[in-house]
Protein backbone atom coordinates (compact mmCIF):
# COMPACT_ATOMS: atom_id res chain seq x y z
CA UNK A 1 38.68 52.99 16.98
CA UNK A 2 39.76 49.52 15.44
CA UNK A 3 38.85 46.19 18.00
CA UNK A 4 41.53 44.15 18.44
CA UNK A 5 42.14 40.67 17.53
CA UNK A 6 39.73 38.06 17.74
CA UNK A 7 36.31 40.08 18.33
CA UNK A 8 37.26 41.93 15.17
CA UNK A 9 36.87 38.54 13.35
CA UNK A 10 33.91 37.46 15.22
CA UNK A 11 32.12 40.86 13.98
CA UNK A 12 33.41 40.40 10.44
CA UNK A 13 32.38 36.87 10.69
CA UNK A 14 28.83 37.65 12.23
CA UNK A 15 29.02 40.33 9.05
CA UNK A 16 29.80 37.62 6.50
CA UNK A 17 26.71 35.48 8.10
CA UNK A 18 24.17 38.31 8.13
CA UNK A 19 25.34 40.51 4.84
CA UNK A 20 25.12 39.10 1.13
CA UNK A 21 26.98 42.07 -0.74
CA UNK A 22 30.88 42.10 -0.28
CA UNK A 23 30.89 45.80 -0.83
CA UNK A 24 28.73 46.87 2.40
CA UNK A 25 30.60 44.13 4.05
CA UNK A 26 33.96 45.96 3.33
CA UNK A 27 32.14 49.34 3.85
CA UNK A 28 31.24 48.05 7.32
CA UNK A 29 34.34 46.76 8.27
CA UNK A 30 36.24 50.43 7.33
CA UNK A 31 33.47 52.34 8.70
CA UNK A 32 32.29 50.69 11.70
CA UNK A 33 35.07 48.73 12.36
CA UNK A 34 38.12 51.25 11.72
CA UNK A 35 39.43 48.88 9.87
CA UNK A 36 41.85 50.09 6.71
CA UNK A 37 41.49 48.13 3.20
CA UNK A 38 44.55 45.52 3.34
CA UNK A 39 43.24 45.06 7.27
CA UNK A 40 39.46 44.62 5.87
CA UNK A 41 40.78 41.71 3.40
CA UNK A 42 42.71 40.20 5.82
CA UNK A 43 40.24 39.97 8.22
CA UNK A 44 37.63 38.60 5.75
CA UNK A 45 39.70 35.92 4.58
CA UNK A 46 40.57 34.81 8.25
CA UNK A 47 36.35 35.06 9.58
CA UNK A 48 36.32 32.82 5.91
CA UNK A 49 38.32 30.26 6.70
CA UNK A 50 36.61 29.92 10.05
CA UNK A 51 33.32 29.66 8.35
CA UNK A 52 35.00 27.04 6.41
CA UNK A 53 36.02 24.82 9.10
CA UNK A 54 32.70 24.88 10.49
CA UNK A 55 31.68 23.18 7.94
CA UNK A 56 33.97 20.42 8.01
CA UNK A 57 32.64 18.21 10.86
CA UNK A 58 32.50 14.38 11.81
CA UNK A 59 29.27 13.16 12.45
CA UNK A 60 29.82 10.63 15.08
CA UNK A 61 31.88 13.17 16.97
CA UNK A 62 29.06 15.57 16.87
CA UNK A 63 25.95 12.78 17.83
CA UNK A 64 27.82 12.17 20.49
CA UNK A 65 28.55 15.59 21.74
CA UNK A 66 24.12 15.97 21.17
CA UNK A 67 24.10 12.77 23.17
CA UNK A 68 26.17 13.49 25.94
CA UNK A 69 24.24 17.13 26.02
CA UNK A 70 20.56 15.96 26.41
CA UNK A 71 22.14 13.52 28.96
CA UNK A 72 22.85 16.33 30.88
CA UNK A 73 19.72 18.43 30.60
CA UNK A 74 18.09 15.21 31.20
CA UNK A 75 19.37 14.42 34.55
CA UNK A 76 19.78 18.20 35.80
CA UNK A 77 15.63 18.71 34.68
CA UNK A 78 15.16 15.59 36.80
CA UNK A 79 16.94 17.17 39.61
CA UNK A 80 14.78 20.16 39.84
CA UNK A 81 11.59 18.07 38.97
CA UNK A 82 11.22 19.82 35.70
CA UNK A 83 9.85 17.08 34.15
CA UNK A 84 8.75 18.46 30.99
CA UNK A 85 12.05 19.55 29.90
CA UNK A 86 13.09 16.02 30.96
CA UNK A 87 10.66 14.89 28.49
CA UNK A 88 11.47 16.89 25.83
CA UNK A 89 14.84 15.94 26.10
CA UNK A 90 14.31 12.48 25.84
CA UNK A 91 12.22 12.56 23.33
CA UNK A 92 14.76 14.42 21.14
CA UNK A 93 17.74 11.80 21.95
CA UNK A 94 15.15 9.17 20.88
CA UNK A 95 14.96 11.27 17.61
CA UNK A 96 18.46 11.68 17.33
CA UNK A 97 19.66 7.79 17.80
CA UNK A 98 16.68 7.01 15.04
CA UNK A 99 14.54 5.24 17.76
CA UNK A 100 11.28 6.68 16.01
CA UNK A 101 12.60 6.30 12.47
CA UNK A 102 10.07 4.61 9.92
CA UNK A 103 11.21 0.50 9.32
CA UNK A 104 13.52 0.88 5.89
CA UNK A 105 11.32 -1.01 2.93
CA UNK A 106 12.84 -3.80 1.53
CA UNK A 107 14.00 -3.69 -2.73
CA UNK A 108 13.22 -7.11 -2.47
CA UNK A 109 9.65 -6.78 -0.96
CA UNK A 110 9.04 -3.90 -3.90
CA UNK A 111 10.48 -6.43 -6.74
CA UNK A 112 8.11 -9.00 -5.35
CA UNK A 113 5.07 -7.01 -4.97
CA UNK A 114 5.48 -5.81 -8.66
CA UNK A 115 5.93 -9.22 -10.01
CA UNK A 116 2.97 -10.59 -8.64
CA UNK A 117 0.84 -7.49 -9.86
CA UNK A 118 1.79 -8.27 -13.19
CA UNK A 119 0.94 -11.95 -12.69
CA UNK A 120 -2.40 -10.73 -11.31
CA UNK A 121 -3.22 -8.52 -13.68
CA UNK A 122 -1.60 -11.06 -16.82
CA UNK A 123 -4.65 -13.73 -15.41
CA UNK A 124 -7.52 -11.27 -14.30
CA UNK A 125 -7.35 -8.78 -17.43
CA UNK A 126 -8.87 -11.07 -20.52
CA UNK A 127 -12.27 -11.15 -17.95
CA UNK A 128 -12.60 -7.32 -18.74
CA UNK A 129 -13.47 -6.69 -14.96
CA UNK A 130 -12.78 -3.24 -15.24
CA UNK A 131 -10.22 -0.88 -17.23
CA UNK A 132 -6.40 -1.67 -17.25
CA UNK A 133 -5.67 1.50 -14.78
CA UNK A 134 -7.63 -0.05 -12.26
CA UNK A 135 -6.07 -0.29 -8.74
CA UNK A 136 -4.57 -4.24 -8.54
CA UNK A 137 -7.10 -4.19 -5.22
CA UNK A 138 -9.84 -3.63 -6.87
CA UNK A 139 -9.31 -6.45 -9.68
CA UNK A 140 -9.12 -8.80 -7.21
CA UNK A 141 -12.70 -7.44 -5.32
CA UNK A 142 -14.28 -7.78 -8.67
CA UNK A 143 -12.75 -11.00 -9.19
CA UNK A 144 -13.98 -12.39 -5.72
CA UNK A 145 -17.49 -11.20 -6.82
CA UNK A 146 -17.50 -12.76 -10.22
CA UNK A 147 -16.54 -16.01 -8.65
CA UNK A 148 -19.34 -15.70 -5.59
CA UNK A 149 -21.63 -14.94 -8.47
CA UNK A 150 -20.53 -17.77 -10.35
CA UNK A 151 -20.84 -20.36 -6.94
CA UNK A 152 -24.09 -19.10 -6.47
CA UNK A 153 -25.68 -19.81 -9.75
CA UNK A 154 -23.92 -23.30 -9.85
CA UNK A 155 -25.67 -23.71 -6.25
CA UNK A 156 -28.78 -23.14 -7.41
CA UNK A 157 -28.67 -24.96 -10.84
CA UNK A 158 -27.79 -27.87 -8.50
CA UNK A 159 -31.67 -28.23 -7.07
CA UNK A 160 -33.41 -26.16 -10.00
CA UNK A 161 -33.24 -26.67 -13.92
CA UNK A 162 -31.03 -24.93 -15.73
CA UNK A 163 -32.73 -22.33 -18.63
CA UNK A 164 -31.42 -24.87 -21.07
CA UNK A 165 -33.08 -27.55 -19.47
CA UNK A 166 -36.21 -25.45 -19.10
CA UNK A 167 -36.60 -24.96 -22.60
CA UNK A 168 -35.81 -28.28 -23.79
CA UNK A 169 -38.17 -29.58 -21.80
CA UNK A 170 -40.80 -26.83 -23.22
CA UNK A 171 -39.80 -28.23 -26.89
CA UNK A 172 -40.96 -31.83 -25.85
CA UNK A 173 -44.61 -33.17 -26.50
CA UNK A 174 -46.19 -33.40 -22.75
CA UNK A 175 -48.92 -36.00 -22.45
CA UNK A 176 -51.66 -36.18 -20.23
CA UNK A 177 -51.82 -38.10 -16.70
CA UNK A 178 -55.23 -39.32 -18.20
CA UNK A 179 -54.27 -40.26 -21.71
CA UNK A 180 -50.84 -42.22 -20.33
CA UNK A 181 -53.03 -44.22 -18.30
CA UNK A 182 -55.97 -45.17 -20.48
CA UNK A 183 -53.83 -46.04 -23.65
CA UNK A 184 -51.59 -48.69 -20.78
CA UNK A 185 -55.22 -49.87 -19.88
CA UNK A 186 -56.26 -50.66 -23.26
CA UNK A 187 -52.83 -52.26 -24.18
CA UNK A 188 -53.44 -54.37 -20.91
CA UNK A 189 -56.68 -55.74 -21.86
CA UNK A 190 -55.34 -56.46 -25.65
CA UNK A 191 -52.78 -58.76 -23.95
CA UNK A 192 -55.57 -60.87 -21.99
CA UNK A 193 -58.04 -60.75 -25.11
CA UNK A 194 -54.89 -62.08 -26.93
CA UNK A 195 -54.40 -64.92 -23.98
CA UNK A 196 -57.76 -65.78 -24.09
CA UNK A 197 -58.09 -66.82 -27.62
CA UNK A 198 -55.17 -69.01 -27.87
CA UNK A 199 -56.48 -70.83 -24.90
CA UNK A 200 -59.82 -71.57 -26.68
CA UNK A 201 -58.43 -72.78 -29.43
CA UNK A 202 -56.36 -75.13 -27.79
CA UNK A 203 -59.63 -76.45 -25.78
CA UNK A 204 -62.48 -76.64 -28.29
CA UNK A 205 -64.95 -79.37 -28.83
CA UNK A 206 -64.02 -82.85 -30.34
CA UNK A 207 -65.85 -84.44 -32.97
């Protein structure tokens, strides 16, 4: 026995949701439905264009109808104390109005970021720190240590000598405490032997 009007197009329509091949679908529809061939085609293109219209839909209509929904269950859950159907509906109108939604990253921010890794990497690469797929982070870590290492040694060159100045100082002739001293002594007493001399000269006897 054929349905009549609209809950024959809600079954052909639940048929066109739930069945792939048009051929069982028709089979269905004669068999199960009672439906004869022109009746079957009609009915499928009517439970089609339904289909189709549900898929035409405004989206602010619709967040608002979701809105106005979990509004409801909100308040009625309240009511009853059901608090963790209260919950979960909040939660999902805080999902739904984007209150949870990830901050939007800034072109901008990305052009700027990738200009100043190519500046980095234009001034750190000639040092050779490490190979040219190396993370920008890690450039500048080795960097930082090169530079500590670099402070370091010009800390302690400050107070000590530098291996330069070590071995030119190995290259020079070192002379004894001893030696310095005695050869200053004897040029000393040359000076007074010297003074003494001219001032005999100048005082000898008269004839």
């Amino acid at each position: 026995m054929m349905d009549s009007g609209e809950a024959t197009i809600h079954k052909v329509l639940l048929l066109l949701i739930t069945t792939r091949n048009l051929a069982e679908i028709k089979r269905q529809c004669t068999e199960k439905l009672g439906l004869s061939p022109d009746q079957t085609v009609k009915a499928i293109e009517e439970a089609s264009g339904q289909i189709a219209a549900a898929a035409v839909w405004n989206r602010d209509i619709e967040a608002g109808k979701s809105l106005l929904r979990l509004d409801d269950l909100y308040e009625r859950s309240l009511r009853v104390q059901d608090i963790k159907t209260a919950l979960v509906a909040e939660r999902d109108r805080a999902k739904l109005v984007g209150l949870h939604k990830p901050k939007a990253i800034d072109e901008t921010d990305n052009d700027r970021d990738s200009e100043l890794e190519t500046v980095i990497r234009e001034h750190l690469g000639p040092l050779e720190l490490a190979p040219p797929e190396t993370p920008v982070e890690e450039l500048l870590r080795l960097a930082a240590l090169k530079i500590i290492g670099i402070e370091t040694r010009n800390e302690f060159n400050a107070v000590t000598k530098t291996p330069l100045e070590a071995k030119d100082a190995e290259k020079r002739p070192q002379s004894a405490p001893g030696k310095d001293a005695a050869a200053k002594s004897r040029k000393i007493g040359e000076k007074s032997r010297d003074l003494a001399d001219a001032g005999g000269q100048k005082s000898g006897p008269k004839d």
